[in-house]
C-alpha atoms as a PDB file:
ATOM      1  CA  UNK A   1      -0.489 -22.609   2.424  1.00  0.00           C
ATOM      2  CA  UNK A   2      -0.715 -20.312  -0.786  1.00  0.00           C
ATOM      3  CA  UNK A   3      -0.655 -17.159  -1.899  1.00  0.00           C
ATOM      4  CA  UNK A   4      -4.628 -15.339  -1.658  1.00  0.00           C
ATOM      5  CA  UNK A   5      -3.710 -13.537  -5.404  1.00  0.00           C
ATOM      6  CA  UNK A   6      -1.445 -13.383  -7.815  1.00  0.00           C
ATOM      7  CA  UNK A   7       2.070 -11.450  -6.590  1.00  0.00           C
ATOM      8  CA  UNK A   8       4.660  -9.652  -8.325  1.00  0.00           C
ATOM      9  CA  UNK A   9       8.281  -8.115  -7.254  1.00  0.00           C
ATOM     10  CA  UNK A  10      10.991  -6.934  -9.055  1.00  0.00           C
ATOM     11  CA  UNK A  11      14.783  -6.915  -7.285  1.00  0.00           C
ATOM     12  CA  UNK A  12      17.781  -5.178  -8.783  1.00  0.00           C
ATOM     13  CA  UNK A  13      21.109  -7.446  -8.139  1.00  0.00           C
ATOM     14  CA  UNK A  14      24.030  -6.331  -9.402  1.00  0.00           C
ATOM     15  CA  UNK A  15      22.649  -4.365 -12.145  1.00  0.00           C
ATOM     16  CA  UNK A  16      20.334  -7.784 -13.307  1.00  0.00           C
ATOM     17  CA  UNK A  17      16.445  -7.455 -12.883  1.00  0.00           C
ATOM     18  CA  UNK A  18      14.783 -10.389 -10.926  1.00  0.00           C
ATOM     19  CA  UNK A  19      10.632  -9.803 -11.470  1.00  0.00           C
ATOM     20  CA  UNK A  20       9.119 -12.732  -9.488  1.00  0.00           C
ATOM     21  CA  UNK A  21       5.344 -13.644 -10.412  1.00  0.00           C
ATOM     22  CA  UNK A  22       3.638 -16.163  -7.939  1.00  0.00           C
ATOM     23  CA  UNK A  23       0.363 -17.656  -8.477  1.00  0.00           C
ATOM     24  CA  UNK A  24      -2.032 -20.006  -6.659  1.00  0.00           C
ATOM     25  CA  UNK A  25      -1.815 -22.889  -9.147  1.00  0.00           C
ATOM     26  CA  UNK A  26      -3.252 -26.266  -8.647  1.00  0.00           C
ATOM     27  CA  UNK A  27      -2.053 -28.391 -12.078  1.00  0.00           C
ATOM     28  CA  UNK A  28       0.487 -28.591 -14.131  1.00  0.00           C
ATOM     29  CA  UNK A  29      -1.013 -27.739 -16.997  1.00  0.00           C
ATOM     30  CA  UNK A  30      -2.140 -24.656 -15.414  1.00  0.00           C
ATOM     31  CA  UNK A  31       1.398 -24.416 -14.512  1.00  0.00           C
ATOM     32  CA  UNK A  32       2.387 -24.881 -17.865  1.00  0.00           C
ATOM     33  CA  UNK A  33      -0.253 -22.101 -19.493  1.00  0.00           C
ATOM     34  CA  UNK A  34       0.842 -19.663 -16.650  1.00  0.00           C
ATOM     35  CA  UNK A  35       4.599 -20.270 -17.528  1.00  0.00           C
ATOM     36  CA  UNK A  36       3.960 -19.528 -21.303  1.00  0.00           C
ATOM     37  CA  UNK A  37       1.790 -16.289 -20.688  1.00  0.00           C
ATOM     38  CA  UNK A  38       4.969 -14.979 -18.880  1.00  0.00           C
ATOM     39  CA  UNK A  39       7.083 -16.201 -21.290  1.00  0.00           C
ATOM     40  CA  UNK A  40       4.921 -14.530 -23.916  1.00  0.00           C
ATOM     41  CA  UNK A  41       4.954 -11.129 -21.534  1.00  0.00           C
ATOM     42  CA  UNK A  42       8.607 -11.284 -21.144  1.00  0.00           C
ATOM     43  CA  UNK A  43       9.375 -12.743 -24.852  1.00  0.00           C
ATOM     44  CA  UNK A  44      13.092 -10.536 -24.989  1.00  0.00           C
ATOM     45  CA  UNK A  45      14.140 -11.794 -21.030  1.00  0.00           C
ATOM     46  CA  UNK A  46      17.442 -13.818 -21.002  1.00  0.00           C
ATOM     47  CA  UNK A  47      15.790 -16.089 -18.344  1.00  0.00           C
ATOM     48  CA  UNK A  48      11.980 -17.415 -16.862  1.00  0.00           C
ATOM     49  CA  UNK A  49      13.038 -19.735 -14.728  1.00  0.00           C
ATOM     50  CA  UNK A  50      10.428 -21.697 -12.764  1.00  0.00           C
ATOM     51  CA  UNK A  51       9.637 -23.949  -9.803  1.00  0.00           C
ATOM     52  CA  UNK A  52       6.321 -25.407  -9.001  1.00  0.00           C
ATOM     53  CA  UNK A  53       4.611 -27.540  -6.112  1.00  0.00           C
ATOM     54  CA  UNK A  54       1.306 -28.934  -5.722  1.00  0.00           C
ATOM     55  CA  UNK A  55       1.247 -31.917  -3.511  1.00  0.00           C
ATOM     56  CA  UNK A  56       3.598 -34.807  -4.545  1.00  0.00           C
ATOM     57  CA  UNK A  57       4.245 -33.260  -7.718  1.00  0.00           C
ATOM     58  CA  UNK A  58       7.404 -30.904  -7.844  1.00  0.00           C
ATOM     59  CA  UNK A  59       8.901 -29.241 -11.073  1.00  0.00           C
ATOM     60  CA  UNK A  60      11.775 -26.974 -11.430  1.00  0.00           C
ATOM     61  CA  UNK A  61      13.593 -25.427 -14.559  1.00  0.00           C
ATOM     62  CA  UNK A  62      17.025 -23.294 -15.195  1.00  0.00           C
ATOM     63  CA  UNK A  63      15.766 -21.813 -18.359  1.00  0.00           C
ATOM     64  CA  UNK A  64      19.491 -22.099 -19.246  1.00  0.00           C
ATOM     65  CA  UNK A  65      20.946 -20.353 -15.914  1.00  0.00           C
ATOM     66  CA  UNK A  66      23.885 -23.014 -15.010  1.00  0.00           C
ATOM     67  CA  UNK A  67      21.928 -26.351 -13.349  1.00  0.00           C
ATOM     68  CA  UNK A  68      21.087 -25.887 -10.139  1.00  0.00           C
ATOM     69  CA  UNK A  69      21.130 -22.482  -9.783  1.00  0.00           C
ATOM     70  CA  UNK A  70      17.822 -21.150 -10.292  1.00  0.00           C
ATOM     71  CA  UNK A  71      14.953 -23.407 -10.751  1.00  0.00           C
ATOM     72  CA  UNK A  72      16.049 -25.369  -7.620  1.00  0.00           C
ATOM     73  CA  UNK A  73      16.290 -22.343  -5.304  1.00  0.00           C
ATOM     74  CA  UNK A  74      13.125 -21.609  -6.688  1.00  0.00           C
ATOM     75  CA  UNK A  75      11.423 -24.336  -5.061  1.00  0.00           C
ATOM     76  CA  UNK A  76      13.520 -24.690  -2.257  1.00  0.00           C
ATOM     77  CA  UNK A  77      11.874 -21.332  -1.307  1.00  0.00           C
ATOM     78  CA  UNK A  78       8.313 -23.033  -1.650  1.00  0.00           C
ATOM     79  CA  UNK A  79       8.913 -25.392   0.207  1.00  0.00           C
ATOM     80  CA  UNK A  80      10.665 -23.858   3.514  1.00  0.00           C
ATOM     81  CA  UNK A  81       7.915 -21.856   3.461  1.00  0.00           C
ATOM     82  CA  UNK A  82       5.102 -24.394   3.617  1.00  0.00           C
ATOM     83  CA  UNK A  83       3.876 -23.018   0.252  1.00  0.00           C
ATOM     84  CA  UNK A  84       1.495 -25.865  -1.674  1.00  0.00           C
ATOM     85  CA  UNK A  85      -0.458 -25.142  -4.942  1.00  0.00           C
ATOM     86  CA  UNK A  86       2.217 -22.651  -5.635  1.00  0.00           C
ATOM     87  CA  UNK A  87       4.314 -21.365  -8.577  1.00  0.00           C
ATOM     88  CA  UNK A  88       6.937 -19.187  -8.596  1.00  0.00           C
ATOM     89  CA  UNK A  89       8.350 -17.902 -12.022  1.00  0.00           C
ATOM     90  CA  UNK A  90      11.496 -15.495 -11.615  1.00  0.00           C
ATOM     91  CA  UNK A  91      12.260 -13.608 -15.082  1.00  0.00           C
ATOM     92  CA  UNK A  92      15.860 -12.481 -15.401  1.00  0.00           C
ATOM     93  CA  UNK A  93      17.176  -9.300 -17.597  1.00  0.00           C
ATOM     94  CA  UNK A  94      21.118 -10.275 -17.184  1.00  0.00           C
ATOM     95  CA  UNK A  95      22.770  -6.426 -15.921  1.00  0.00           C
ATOM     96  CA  UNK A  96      26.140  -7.514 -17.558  1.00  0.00           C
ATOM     97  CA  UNK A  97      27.541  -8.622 -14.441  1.00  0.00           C
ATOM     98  CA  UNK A  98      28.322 -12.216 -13.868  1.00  0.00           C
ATOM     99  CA  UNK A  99      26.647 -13.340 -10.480  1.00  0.00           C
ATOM    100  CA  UNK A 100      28.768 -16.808  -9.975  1.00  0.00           C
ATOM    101  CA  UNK A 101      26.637 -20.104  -8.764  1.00  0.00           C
ATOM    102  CA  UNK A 102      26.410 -18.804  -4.789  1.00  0.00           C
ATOM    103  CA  UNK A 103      25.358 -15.191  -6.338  1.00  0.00           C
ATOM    104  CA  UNK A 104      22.734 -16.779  -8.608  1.00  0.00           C
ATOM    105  CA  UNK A 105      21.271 -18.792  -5.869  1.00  0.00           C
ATOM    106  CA  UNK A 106      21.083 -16.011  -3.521  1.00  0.00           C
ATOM    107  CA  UNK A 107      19.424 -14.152  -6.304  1.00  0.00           C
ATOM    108  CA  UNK A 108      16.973 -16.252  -7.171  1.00  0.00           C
ATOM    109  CA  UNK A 109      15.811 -17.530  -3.897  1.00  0.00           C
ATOM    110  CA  UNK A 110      15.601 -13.852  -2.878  1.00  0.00           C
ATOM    111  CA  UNK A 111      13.443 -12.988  -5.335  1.00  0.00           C
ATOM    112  CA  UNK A 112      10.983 -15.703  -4.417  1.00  0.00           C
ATOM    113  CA  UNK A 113      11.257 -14.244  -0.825  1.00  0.00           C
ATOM    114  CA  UNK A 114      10.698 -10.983  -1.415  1.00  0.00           C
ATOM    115  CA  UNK A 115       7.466 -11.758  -3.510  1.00  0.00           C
ATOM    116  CA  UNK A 116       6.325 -13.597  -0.446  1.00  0.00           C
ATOM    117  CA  UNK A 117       6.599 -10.684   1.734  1.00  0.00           C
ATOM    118  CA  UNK A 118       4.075  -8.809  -0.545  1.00  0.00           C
ATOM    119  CA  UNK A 119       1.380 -11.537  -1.005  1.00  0.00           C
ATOM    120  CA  UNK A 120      -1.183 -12.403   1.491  1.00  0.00           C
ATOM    121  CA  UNK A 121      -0.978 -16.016   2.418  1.00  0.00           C
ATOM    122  CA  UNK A 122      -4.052 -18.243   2.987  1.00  0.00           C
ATOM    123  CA  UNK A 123      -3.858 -21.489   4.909  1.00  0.00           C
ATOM    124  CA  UNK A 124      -7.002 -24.240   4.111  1.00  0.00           C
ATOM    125  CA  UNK A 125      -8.089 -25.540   7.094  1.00  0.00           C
ATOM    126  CA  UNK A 126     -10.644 -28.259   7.852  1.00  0.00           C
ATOM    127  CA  UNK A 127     -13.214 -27.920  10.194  1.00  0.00           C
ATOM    128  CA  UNK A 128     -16.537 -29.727  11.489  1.00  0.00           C
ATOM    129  CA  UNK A 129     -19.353 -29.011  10.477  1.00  0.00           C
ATOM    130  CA  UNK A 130     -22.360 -28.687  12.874  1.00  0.00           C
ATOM    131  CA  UNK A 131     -26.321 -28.074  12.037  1.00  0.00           C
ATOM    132  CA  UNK A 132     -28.305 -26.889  15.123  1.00  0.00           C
ATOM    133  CA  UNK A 133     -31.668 -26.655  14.930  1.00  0.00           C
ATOM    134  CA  UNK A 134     -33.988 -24.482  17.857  1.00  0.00           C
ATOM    135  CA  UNK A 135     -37.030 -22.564  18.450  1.00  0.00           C
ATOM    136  CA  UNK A 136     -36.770 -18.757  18.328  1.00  0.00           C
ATOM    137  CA  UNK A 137     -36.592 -18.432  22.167  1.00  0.00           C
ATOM    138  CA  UNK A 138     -33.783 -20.689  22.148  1.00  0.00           C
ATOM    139  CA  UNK A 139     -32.081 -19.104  19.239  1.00  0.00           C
ATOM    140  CA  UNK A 140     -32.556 -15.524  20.163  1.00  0.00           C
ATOM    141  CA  UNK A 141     -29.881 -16.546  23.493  1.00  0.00           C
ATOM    142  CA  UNK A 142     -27.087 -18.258  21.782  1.00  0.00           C
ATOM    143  CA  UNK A 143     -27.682 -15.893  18.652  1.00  0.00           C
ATOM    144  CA  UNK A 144     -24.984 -13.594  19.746  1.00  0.00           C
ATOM    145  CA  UNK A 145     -22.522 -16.749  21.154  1.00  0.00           C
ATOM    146  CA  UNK A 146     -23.062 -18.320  17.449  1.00  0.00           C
ATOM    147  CA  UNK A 147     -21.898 -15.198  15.480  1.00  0.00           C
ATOM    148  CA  UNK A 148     -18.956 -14.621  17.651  1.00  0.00           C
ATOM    149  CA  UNK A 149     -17.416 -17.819  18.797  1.00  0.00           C
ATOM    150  CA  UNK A 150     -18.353 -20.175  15.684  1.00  0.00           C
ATOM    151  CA  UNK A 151     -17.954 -19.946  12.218  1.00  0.00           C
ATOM    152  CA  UNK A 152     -21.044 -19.584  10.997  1.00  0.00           C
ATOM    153  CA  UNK A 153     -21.885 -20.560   7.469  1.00  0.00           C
ATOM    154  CA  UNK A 154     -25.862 -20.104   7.229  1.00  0.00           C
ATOM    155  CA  UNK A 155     -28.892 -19.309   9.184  1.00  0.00           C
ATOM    156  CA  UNK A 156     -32.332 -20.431   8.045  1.00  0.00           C
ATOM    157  CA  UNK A 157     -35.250 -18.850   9.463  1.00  0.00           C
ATOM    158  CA  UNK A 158     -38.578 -21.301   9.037  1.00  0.00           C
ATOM    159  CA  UNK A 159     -40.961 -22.362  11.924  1.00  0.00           C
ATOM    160  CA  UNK A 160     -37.548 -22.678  13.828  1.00  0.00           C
ATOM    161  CA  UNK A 161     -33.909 -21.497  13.154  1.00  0.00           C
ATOM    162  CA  UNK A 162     -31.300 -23.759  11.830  1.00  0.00           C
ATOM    163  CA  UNK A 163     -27.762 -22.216  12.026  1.00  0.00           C
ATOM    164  CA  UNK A 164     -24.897 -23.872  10.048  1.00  0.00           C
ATOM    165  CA  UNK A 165     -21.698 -23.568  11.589  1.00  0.00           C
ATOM    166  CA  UNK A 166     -18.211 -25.000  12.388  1.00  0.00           C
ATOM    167  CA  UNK A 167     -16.106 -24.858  15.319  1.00  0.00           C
ATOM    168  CA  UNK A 168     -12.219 -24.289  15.512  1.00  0.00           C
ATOM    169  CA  UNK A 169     -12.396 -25.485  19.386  1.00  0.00           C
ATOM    170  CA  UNK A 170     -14.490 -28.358  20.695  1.00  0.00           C
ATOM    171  CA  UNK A 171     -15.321 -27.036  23.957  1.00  0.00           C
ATOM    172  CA  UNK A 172     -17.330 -24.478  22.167  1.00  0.00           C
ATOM    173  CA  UNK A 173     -19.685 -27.820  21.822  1.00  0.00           C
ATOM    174  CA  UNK A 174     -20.148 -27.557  26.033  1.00  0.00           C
ATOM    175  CA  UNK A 175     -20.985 -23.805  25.553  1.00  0.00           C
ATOM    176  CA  UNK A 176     -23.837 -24.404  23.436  1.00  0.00           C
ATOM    177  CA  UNK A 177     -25.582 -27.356  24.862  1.00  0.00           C
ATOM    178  CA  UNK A 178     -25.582 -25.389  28.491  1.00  0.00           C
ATOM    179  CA  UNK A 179     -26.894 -22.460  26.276  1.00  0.00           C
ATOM    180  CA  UNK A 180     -29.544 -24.644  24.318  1.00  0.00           C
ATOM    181  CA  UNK A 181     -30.510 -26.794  27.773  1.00  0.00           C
ATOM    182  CA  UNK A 182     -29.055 -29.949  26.514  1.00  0.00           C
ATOM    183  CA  UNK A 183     -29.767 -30.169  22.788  1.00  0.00           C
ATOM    184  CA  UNK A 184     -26.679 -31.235  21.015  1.00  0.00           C
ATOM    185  CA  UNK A 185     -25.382 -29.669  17.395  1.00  0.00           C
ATOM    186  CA  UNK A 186     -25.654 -32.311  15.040  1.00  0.00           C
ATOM    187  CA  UNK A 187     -22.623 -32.660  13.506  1.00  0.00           C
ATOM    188  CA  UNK A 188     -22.888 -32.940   9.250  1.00  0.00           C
ATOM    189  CA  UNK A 189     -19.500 -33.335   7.813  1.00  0.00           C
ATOM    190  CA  UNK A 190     -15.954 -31.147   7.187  1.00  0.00           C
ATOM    191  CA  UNK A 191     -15.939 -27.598   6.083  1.00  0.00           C
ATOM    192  CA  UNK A 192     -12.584 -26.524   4.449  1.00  0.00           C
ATOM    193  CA  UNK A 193     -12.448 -22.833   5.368  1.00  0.00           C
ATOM    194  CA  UNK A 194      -9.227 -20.440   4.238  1.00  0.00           C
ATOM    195  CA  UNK A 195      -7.242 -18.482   6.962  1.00  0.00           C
ATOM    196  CA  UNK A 196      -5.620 -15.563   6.341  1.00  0.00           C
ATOM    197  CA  UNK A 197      -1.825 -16.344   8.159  1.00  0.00           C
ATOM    198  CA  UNK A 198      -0.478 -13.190   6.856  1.00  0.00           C
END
């Protein structure tokens, strides 16, 4: 899962300001060019602290917070929350109050969950692919059971229709051959479609 677009949220902890940015990343470099643009944004912040994920690769920095307190939370946050392709960069203005290690890891990994909260996040699922091809008579009754059960991808209209669809439920399969007397989707490959989860 990821984050649809780019997030931001700012939390106020003991006088210190926590603005979390979150971003759909897929490489480290782009990792890397997103961290400095912050950086560059934020250029008189004590802190940018940082943890990133994108399949097996996992980074995490302390930007000089004590080790262990910031950049792990960070990521810690990612991953309890299924996140993948994800960044998370929490920028600290200290508040002249000194949080302690327990405080700092609260802080941190509540800044990463509260940026969650505000984002919309987007699961990629994979799903078969199916072409059906039918004359108009045939396509004009499952039509209607197409567009509503299936996700359909494309419809070309020639001397028959082809639709282009895929199916989150297999039995959908039995629907459409009673609907199409028999004649069987032909199935063409994996779609990767994104969900909205929340």
């Amino acid at each position: 899962m990821y984050l649809k677009q780019e997030a931001t949220n700012t939390i106020i902890i003991e006088k210190s300001k926590f603005i979390c940015y979150m971003k759909h990343i897929k490489t480290e470099q782009d990792f890397k060019d997103y961290l400095n643009s912050i950086k560059k944004k934020h250029y008189d912040a004590d802190h940018v602290c940082s943890g990133f994920i994108s399949n097996n690769i996992k980074r995490s920095n302390d930007d000089g917070e004590p080790s262990g307190t910031a950049g792990a939370p960070i990521l810690n946050v990612l991953e309890k929350n299924n996140l993948n392709e994800m960044c998370a960069l929490v920028v600290r203005y200290f508040g002249g109050v000194k949080l302690g290690a327990g405080g700092l890891i609260r802080a941190y990994s509540n800044a990463v969950s509260e940026c969650i909260k505000v984002g919309t996040l987007i699961e990629n699922i994979e799903y078969p692919k199916y072409e059906l091809t039918l004359s108009y008579e045939l396509a004009n009754k499952i039509e209607h059971y197409i567009k509503n059960n299936t996700l359909l991808l494309n419809t070309k209209y020639d001397e028959n229709i082809t639709f282009e669809f895929a199916l989150d439920n297999n039995n959908k399969l039995e629907t459409i051959k009673e609907y199409t007397k028999g004649i069987e989707p032909i199935y063409i490959g994996i779609e990767n479609i994104e969900k909205v989860v929340k």
